[in-house]
PDB file of N, CA and C in Angstrom:
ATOM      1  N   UNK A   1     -18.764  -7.280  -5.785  1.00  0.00           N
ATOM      2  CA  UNK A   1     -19.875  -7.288  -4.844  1.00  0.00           C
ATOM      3  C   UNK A   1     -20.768  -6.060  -5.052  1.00  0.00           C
ATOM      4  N   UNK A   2     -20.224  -4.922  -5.521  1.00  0.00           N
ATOM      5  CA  UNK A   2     -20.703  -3.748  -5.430  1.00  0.00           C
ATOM      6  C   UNK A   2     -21.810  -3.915  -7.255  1.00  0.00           C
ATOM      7  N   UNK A   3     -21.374  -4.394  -7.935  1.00  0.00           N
ATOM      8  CA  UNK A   3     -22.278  -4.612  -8.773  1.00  0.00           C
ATOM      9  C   UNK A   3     -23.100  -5.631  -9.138  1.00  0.00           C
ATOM     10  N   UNK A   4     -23.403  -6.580  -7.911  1.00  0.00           N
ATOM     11  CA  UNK A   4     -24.175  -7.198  -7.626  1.00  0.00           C
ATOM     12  C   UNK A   4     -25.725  -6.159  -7.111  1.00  0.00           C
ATOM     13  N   UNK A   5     -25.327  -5.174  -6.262  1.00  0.00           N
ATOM     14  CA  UNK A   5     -26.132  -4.181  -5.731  1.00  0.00           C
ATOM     15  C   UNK A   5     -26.945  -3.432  -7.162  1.00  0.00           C
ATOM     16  N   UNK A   6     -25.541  -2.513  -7.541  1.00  0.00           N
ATOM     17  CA  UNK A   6     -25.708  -1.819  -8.767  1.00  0.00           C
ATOM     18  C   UNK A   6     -24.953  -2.109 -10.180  1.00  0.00           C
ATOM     19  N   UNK A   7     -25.623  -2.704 -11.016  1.00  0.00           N
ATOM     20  CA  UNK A   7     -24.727  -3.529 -11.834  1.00  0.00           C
ATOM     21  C   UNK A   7     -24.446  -2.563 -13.240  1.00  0.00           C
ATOM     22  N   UNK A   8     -24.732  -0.943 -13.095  1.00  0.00           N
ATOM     23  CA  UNK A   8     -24.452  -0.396 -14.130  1.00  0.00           C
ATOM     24  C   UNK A   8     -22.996   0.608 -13.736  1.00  0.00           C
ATOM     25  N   UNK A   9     -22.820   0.187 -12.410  1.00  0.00           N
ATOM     26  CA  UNK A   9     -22.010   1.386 -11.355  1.00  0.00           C
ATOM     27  C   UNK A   9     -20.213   0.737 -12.153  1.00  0.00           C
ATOM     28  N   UNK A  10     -19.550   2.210 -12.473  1.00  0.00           N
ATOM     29  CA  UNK A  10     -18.245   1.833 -13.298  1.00  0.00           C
ATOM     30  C   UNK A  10     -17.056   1.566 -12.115  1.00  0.00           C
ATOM     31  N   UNK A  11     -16.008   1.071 -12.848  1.00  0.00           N
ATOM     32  CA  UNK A  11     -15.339   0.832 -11.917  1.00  0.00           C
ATOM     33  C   UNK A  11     -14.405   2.343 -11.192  1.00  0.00           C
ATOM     34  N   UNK A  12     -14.142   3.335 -12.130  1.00  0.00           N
ATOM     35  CA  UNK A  12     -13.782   4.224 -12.223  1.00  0.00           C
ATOM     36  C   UNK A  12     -14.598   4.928 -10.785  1.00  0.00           C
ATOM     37  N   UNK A  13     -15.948   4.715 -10.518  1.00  0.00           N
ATOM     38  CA  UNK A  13     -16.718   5.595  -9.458  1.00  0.00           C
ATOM     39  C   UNK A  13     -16.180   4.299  -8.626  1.00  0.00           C
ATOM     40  N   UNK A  14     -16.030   3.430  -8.363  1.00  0.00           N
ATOM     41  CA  UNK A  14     -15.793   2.873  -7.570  1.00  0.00           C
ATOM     42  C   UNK A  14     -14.162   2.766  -6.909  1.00  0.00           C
ATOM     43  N   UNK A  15     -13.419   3.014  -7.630  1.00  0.00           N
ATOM     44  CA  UNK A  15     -11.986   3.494  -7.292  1.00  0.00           C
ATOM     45  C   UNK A  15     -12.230   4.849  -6.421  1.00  0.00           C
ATOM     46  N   UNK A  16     -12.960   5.865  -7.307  1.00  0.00           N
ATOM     47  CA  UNK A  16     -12.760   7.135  -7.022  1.00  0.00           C
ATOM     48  C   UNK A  16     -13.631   7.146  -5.352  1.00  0.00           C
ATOM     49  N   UNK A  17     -14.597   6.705  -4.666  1.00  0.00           N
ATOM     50  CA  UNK A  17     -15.125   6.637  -3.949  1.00  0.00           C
ATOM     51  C   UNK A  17     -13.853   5.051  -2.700  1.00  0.00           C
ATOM     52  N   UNK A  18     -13.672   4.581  -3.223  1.00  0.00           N
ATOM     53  CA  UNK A  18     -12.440   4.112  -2.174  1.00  0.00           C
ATOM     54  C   UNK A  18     -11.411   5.013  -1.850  1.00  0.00           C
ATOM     55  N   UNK A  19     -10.844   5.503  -2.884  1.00  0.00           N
ATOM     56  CA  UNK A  19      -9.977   6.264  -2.956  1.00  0.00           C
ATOM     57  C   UNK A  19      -9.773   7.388  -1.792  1.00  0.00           C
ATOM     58  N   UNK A  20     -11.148   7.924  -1.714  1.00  0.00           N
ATOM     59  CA  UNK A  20     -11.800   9.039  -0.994  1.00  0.00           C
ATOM     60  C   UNK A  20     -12.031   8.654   0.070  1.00  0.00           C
ATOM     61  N   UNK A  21     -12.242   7.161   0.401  1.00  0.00           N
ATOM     62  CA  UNK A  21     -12.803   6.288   1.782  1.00  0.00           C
ATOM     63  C   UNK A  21     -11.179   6.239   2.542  1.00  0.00           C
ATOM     64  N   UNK A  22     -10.119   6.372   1.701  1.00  0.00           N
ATOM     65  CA  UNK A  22      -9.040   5.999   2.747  1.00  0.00           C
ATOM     66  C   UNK A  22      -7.928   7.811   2.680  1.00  0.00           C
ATOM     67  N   UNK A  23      -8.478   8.541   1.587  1.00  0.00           N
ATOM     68  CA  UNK A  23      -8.173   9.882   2.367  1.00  0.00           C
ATOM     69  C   UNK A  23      -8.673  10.360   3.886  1.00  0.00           C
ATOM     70  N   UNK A  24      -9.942  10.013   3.747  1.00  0.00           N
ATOM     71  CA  UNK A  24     -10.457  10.253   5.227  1.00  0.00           C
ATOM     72  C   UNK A  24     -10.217   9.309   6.591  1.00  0.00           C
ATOM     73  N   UNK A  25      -9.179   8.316   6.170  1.00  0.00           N
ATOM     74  CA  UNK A  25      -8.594   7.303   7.395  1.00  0.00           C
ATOM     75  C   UNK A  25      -9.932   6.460   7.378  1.00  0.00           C
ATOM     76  N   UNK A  26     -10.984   5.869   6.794  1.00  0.00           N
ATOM     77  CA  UNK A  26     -11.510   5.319   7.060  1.00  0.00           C
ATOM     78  C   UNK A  26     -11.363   3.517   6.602  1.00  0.00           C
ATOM     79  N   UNK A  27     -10.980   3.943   5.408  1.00  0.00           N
ATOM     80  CA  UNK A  27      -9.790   2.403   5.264  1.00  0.00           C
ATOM     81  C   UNK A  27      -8.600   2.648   4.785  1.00  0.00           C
ATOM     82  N   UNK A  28      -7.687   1.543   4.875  1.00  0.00           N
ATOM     83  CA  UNK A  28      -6.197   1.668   4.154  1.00  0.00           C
ATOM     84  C   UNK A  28      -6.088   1.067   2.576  1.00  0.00           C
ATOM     85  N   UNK A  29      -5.215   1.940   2.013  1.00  0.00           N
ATOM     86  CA  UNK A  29      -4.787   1.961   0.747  1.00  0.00           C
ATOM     87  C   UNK A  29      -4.111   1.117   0.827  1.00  0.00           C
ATOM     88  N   UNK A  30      -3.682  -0.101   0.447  1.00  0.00           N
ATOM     89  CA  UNK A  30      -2.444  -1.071   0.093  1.00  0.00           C
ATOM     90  C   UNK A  30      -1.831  -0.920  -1.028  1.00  0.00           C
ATOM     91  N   UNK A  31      -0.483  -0.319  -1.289  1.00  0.00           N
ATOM     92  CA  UNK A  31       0.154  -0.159  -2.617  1.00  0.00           C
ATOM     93  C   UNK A  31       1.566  -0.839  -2.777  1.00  0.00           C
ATOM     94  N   UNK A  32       1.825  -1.629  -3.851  1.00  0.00           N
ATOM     95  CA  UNK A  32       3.610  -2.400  -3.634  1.00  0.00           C
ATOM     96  C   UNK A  32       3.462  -1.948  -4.843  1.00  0.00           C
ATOM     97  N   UNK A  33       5.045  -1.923  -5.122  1.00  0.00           N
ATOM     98  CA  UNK A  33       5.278  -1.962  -6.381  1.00  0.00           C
ATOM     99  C   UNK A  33       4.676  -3.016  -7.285  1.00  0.00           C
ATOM    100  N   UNK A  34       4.490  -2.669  -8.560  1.00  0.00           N
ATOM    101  CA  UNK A  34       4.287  -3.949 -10.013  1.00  0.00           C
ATOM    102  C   UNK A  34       3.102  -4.848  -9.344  1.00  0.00           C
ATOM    103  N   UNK A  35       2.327  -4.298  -8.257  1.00  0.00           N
ATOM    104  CA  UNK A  35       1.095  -4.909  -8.030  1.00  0.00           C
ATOM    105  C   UNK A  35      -0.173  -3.853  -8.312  1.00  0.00           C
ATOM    106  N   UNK A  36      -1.195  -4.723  -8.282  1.00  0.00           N
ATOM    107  CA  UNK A  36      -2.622  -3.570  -7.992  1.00  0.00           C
ATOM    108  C   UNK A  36      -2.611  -2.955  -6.727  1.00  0.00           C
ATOM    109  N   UNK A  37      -3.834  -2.037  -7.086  1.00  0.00           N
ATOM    110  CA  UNK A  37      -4.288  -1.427  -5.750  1.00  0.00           C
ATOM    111  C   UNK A  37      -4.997  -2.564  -4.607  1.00  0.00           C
ATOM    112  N   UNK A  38      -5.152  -2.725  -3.253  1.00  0.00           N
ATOM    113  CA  UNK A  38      -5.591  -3.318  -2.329  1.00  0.00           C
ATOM    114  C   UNK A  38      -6.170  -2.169  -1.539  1.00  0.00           C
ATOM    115  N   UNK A  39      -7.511  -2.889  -0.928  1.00  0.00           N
ATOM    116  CA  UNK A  39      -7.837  -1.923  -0.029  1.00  0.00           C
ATOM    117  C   UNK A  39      -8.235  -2.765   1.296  1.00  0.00           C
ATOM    118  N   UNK A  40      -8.168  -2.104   2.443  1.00  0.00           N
ATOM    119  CA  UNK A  40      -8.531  -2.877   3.823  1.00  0.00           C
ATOM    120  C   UNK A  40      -9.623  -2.209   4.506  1.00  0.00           C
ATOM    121  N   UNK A  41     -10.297  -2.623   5.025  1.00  0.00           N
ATOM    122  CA  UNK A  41     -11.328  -2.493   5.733  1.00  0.00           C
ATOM    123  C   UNK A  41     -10.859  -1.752   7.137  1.00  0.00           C
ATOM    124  N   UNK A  42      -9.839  -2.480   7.554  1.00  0.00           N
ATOM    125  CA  UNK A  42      -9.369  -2.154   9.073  1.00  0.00           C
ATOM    126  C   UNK A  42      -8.256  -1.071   8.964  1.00  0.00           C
ATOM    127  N   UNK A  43      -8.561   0.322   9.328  1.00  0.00           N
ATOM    128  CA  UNK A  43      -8.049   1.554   9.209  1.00  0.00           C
ATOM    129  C   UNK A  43      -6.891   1.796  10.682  1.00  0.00           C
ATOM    130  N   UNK A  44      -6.866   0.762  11.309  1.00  0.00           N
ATOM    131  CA  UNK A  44      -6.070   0.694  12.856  1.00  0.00           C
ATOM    132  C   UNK A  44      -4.437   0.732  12.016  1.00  0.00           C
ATOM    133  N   UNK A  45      -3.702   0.609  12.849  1.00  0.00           N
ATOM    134  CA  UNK A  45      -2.430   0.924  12.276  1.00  0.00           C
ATOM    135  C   UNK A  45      -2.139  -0.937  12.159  1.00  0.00           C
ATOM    136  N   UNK A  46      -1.386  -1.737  11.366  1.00  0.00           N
ATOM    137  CA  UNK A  46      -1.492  -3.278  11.338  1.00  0.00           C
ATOM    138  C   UNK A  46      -0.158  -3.411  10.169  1.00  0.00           C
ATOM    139  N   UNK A  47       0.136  -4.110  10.459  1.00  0.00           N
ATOM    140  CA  UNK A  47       0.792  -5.129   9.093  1.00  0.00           C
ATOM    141  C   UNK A  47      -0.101  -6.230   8.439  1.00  0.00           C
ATOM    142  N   UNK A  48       0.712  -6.486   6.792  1.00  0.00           N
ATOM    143  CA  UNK A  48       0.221  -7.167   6.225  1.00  0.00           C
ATOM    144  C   UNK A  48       0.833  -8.112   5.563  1.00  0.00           C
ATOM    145  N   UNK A  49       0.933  -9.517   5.252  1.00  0.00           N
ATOM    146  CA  UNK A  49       1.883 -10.601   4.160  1.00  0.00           C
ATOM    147  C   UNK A  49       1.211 -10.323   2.782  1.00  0.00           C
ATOM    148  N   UNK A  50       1.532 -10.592   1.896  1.00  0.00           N
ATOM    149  CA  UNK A  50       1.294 -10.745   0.556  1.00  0.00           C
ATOM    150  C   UNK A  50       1.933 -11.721   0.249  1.00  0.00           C
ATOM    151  N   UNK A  51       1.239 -13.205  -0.375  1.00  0.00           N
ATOM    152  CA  UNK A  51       1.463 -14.355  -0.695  1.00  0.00           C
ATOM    153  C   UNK A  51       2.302 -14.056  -2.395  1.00  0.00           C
ATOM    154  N   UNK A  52       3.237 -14.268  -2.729  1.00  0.00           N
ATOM    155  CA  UNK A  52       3.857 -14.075  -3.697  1.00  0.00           C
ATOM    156  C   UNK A  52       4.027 -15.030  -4.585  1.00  0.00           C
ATOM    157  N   UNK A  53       3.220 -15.989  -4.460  1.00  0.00           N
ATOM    158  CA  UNK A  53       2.516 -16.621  -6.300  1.00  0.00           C
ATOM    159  C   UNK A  53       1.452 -15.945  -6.385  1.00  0.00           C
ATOM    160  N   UNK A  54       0.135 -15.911  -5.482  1.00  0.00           N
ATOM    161  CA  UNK A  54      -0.827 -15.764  -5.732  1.00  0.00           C
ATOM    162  C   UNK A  54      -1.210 -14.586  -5.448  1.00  0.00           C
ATOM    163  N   UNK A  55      -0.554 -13.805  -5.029  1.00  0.00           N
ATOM    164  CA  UNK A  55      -1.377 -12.381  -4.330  1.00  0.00           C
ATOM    165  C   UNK A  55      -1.716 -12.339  -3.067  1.00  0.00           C
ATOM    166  N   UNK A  56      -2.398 -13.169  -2.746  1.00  0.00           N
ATOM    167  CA  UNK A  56      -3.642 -12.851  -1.797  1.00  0.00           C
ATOM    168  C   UNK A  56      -2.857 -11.736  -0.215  1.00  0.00           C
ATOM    169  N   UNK A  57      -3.488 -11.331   0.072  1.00  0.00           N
ATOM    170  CA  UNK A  57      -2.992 -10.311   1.086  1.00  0.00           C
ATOM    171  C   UNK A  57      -3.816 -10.732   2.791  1.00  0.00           C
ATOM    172  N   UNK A  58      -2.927 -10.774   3.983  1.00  0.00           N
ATOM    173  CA  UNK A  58      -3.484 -10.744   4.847  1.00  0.00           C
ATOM    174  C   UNK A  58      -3.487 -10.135   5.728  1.00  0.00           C
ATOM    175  N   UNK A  59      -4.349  -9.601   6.735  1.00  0.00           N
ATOM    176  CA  UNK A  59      -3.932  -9.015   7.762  1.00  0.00           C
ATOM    177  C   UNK A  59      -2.560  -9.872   8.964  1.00  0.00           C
ATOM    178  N   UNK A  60      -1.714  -9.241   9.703  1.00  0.00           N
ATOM    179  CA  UNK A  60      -0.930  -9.908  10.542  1.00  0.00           C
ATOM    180  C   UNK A  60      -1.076  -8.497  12.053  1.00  0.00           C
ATOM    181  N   UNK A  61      -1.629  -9.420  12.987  1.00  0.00           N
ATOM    182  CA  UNK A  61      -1.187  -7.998  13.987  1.00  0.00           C
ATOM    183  C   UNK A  61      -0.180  -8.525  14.788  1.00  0.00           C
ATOM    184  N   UNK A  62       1.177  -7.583  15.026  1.00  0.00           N
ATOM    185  CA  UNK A  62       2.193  -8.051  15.560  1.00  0.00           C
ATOM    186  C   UNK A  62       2.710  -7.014  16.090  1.00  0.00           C
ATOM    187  N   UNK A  63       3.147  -7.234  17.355  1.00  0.00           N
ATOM    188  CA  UNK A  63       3.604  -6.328  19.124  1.00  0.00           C
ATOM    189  C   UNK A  63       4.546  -5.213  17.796  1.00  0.00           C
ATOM    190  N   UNK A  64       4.707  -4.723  16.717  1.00  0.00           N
ATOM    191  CA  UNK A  64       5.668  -4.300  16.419  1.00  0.00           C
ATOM    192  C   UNK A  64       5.664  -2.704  16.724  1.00  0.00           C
ATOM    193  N   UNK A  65       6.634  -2.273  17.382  1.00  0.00           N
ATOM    194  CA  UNK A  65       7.025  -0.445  17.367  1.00  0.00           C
ATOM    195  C   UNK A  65       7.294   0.143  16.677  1.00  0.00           C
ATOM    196  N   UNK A  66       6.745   0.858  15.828  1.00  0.00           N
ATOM    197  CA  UNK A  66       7.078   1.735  14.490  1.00  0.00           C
ATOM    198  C   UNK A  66       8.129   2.940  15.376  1.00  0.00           C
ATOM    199  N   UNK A  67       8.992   3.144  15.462  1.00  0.00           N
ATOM    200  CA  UNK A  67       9.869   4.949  15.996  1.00  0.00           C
ATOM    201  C   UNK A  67       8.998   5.402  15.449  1.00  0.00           C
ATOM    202  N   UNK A  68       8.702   6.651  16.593  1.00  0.00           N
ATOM    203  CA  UNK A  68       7.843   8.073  15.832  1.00  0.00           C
ATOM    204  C   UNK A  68       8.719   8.687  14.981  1.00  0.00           C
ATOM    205  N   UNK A  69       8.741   8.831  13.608  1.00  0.00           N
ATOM    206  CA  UNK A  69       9.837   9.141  12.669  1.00  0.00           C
ATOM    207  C   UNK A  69       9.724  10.598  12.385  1.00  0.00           C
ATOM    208  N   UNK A  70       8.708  11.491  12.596  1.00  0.00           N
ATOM    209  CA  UNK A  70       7.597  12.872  12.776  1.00  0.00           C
ATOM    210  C   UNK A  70       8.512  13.970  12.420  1.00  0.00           C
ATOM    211  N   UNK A  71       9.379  13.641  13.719  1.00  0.00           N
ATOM    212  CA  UNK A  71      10.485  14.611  14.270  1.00  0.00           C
ATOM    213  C   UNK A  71      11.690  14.189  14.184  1.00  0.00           C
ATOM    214  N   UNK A  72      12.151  12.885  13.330  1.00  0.00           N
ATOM    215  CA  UNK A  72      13.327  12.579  13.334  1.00  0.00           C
ATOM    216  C   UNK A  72      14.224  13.531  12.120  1.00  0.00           C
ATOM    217  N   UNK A  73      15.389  13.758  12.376  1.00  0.00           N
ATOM    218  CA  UNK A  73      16.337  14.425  11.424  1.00  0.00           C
ATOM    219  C   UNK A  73      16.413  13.772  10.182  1.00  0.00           C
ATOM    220  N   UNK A  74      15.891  14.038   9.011  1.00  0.00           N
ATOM    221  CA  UNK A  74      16.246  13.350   7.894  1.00  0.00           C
ATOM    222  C   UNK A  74      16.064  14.302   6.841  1.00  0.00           C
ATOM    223  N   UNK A  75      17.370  14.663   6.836  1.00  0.00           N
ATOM    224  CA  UNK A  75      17.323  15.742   5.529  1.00  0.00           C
ATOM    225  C   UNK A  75      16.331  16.184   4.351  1.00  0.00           C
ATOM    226  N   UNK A  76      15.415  16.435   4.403  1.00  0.00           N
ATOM    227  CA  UNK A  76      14.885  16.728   2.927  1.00  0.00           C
ATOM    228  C   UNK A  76      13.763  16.114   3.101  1.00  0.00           C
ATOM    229  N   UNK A  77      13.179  15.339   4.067  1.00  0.00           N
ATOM    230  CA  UNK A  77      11.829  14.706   4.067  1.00  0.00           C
ATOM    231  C   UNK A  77      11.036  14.701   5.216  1.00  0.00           C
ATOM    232  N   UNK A  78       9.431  14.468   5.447  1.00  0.00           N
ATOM    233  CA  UNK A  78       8.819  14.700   5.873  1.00  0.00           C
ATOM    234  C   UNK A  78       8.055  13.623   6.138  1.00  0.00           C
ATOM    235  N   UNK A  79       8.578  12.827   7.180  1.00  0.00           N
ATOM    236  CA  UNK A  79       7.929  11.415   7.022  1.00  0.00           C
ATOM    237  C   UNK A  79       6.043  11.562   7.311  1.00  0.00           C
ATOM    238  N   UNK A  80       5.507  10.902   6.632  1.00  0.00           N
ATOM    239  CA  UNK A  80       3.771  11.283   6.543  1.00  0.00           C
ATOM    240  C   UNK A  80       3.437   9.161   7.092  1.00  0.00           C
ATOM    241  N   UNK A  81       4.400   8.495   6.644  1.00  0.00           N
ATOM    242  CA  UNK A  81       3.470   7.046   7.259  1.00  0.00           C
ATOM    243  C   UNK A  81       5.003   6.176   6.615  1.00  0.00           C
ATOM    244  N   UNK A  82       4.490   5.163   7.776  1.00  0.00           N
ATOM    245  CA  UNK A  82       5.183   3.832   7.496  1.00  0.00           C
ATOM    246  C   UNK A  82       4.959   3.000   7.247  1.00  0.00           C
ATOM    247  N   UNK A  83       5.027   1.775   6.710  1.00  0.00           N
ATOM    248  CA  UNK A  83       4.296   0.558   6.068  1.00  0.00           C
ATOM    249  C   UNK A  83       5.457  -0.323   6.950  1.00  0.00           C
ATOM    250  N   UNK A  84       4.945  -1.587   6.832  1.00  0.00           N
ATOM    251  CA  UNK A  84       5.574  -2.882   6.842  1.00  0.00           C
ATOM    252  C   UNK A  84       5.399  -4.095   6.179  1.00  0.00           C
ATOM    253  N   UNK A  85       5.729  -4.493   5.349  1.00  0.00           N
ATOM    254  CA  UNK A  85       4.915  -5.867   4.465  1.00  0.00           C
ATOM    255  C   UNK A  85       5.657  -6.624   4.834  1.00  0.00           C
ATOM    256  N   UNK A  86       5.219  -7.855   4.707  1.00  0.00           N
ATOM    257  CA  UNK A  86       6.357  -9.552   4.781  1.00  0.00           C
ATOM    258  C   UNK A  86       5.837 -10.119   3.545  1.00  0.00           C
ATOM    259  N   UNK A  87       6.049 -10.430   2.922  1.00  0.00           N
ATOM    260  CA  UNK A  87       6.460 -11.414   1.524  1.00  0.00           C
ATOM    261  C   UNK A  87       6.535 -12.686   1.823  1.00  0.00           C
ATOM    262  N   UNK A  88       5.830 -13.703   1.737  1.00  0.00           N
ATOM    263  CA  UNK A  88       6.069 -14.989   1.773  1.00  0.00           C
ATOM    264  C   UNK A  88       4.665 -16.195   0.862  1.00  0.00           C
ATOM    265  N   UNK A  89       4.781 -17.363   0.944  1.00  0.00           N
ATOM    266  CA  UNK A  89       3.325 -17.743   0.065  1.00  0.00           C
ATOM    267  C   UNK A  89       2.670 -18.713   1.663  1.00  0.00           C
ATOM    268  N   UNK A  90       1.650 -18.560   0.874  1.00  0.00           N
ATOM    269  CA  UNK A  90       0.284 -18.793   1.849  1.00  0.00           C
ATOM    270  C   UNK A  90       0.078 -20.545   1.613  1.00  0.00           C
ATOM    271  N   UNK A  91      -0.850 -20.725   2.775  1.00  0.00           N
ATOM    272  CA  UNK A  91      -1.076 -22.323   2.798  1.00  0.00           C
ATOM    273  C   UNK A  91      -1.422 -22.889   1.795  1.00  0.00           C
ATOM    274  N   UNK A  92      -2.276 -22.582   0.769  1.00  0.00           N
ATOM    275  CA  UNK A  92      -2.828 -23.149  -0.829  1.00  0.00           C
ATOM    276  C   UNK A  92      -2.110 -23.073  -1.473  1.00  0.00           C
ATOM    277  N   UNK A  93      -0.783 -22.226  -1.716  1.00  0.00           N
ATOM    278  CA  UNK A  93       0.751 -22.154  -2.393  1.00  0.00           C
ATOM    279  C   UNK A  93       1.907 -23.189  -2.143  1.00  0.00           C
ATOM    280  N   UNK A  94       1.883 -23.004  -0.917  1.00  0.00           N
ATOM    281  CA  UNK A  94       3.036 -23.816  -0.421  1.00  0.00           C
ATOM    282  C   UNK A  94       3.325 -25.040  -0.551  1.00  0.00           C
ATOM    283  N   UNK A  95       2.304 -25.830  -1.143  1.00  0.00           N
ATOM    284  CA  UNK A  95       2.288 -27.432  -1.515  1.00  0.00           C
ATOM    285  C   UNK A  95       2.899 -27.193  -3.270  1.00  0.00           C
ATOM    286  N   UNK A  96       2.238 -26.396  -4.029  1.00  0.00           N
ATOM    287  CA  UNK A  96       2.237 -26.169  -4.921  1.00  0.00           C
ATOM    288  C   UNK A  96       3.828 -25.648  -5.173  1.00  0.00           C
ATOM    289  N   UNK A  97       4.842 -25.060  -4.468  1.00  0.00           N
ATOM    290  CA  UNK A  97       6.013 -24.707  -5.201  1.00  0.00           C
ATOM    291  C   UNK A  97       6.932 -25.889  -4.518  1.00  0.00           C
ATOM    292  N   UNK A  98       6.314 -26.424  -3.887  1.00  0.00           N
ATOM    293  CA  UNK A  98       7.619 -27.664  -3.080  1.00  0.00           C
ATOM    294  C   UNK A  98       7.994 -28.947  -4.435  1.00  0.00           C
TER     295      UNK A  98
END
């Protein structure tokens, strides 16, 4: 989309300028293992599924309580954030592996 605007703009400035958009909490970084980078628009605290033929990633908001982990005792670490993913395939998949 972004080089629809500016179609000489690299992808490299365009990483590096997301990149920078979710140091400042303004969006979230999505990272799993043996996948690409994802990025979200919605910087609120949320869960997300990742459809596992196809990728595709969604938002899910769900009553869930993260423990404040901040101050919890855990030897040697410094908890900084928590994630939650669910793994499952999406409606355009699901016909397709049955």
């Amino acid at each position: 989309m972004v080089r629809q605007r500016l179609p000489r703009i690299s992808l490299g400035t365009i990483y590096r300028n997301l990149d920078l958009l979710a140091e400042q909490g303004k969006i979230l970084k999505i990272e799993s293992a043996g996948s690409s980078k994802r990025f979200d628009g919605n910087p609120r605290p949320h869960q997300h599924v990742r459809c596992q033929k196809c990728g595709r990633v969604a938002d899910i908001m769900l009553p869930v309580q993260v423990p404040d982990t901040r101050h919890a005792i855990l030897p040697g670490f410094t908890i900084t954030a928590v994630r939650l993913e669910f793994d499952g395939l999406c409606d355009a998949c699901v016909p397709a592996s049955a």
